[in-house]
C-alpha atoms as a PDB file:
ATOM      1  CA  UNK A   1       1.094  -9.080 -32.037  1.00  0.00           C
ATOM      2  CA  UNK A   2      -1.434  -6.054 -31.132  1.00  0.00           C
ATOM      3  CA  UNK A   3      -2.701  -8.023 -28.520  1.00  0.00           C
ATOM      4  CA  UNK A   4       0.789  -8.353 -26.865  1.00  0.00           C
ATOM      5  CA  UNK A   5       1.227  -4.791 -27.192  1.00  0.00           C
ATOM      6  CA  UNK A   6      -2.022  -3.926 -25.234  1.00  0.00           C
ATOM      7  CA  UNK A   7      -0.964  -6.674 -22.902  1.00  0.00           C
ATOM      8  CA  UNK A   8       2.124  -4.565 -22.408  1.00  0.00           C
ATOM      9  CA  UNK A   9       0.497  -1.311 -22.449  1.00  0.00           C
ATOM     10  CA  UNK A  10      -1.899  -2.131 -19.509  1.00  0.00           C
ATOM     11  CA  UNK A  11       0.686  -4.001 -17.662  1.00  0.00           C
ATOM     12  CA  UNK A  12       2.742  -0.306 -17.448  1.00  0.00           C
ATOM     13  CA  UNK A  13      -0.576   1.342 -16.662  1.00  0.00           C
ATOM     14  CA  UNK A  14      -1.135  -0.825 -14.412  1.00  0.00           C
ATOM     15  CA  UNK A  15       2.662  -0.397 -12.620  1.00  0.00           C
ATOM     16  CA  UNK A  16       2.484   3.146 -12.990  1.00  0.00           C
ATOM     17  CA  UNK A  17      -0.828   3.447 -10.821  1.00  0.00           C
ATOM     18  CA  UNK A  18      -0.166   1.280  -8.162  1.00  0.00           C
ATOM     19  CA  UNK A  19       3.329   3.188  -7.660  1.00  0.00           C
ATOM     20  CA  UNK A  20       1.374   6.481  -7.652  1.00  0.00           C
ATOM     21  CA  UNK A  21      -0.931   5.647  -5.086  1.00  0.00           C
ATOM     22  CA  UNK A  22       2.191   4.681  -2.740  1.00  0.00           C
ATOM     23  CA  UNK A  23       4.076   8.010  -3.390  1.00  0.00           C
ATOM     24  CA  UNK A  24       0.812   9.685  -2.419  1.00  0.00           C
ATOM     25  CA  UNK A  25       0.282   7.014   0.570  1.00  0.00           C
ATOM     26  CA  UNK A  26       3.400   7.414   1.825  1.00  0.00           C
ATOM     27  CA  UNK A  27       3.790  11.311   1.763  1.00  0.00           C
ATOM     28  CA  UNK A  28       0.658  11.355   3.953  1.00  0.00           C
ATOM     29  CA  UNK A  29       2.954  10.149   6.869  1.00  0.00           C
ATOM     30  CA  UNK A  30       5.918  12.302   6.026  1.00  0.00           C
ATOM     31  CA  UNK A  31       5.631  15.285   8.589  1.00  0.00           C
ATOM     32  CA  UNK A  32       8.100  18.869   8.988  1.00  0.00           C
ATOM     33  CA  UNK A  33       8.892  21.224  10.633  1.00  0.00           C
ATOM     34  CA  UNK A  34       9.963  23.696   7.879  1.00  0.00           C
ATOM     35  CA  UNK A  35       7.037  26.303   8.357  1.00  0.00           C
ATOM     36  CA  UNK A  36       7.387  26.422  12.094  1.00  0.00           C
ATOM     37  CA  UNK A  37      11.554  26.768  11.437  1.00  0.00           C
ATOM     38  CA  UNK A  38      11.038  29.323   9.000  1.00  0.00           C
ATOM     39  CA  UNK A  39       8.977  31.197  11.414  1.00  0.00           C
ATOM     40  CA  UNK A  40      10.863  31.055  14.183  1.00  0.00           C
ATOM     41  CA  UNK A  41      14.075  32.299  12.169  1.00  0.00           C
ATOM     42  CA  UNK A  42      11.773  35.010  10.434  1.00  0.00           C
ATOM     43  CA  UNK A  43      12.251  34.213   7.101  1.00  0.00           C
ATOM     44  CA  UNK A  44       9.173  34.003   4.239  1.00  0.00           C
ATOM     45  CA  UNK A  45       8.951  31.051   1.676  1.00  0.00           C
ATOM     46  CA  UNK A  46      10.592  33.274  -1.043  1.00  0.00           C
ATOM     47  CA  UNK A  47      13.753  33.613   1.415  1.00  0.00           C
ATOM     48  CA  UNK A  48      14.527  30.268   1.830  1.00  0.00           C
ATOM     49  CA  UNK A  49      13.482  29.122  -1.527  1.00  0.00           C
ATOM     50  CA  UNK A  50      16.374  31.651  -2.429  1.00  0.00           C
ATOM     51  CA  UNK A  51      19.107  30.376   0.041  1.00  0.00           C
ATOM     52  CA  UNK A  52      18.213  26.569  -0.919  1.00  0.00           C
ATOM     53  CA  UNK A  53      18.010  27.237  -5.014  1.00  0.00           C
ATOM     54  CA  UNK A  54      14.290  25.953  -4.887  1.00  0.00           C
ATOM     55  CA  UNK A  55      11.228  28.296  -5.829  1.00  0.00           C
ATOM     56  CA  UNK A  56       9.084  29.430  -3.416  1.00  0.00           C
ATOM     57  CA  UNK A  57       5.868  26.622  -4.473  1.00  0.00           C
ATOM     58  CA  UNK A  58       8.648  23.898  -3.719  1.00  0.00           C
ATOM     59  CA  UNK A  59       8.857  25.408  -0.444  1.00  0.00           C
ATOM     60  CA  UNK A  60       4.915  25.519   0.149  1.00  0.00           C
ATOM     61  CA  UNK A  61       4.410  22.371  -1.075  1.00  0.00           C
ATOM     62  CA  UNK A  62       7.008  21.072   0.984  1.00  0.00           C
ATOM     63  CA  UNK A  63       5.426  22.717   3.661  1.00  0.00           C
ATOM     64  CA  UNK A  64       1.300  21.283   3.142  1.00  0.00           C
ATOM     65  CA  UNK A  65       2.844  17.980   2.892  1.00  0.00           C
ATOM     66  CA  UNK A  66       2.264  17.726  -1.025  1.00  0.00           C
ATOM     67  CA  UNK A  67       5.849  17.098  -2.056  1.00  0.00           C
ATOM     68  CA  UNK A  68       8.554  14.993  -0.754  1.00  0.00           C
ATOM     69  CA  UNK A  69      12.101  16.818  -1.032  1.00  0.00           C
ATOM     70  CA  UNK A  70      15.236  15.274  -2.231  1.00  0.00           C
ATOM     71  CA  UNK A  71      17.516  14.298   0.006  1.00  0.00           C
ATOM     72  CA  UNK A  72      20.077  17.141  -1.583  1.00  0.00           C
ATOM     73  CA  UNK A  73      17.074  19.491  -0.487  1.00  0.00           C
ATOM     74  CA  UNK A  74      16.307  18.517   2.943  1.00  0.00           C
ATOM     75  CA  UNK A  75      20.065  18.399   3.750  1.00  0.00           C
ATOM     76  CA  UNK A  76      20.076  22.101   2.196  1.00  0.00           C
ATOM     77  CA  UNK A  77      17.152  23.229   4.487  1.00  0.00           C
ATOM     78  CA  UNK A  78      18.693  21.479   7.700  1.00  0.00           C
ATOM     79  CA  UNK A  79      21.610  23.676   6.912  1.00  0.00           C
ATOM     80  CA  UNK A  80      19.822  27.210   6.647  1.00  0.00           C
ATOM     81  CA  UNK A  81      17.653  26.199  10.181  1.00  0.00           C
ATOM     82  CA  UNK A  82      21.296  24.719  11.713  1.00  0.00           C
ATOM     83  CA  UNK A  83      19.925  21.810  12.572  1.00  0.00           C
ATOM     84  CA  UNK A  84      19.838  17.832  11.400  1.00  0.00           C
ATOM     85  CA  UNK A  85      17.139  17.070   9.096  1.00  0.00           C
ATOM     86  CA  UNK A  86      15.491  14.518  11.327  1.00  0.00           C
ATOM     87  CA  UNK A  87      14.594  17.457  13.201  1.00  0.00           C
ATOM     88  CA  UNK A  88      12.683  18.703  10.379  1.00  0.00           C
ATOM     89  CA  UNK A  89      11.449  15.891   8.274  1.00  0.00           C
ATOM     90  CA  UNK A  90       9.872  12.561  10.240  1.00  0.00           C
ATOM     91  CA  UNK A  91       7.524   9.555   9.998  1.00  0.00           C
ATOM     92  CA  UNK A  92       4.241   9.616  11.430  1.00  0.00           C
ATOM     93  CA  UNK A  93       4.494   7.563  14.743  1.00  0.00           C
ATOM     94  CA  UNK A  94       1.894   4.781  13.262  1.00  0.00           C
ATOM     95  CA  UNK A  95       3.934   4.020  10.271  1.00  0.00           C
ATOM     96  CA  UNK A  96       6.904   3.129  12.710  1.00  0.00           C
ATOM     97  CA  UNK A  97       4.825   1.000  15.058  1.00  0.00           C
ATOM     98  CA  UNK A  98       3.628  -0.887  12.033  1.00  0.00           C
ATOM     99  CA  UNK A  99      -0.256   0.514  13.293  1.00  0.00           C
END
């Protein structure tokens, strides 16, 4: 019985790794605009965190790449810059060719 249990046990470390290391593989191609939007409209981090309902470290690490928004969120920042969120958030052109 133990030994099924550690069976188990390594068999959900094991998932949760390898699903990690995707997240963080696939966030490395996710690119955005949202700091050069935010500067052209003049507003700081703390601003749009505000108008969104986010803090301002979602915003930043929204911004270095580190964190993937929700859809709810992205849609919510394409509304404050007026424009559609595919002109904010994008894959890196090698993901799409398959490169």
């Amino acid at each position: 019985m133990i030994i099924y249990i550690l069976y188990i046990i390594i068999y959900i470390m094991q998932y949760i790794i390898y699903n990690s290391n995707m997240e963080v593989e696939s966030l490395s191609n996710l690119v955005n605009r949202v700091r050069e939007l935010r500067a052209r409209d003049r507003l700081s981090q703390e601003e749009l965190a505000k108008r969104i309902g986010a803090s301002r470290q979602t915003i930043a690490l929204i911004e270095r790449g580190d964190y993937s928004p929700s859809v709810l969120l992205a849609l919510k920042i394409a509304a404050v810059f007026a424009v559609q969120v595919e002109d904010i958030f994008s894959i890196q052109d090698e993901l799409i060719r398959g490169v």
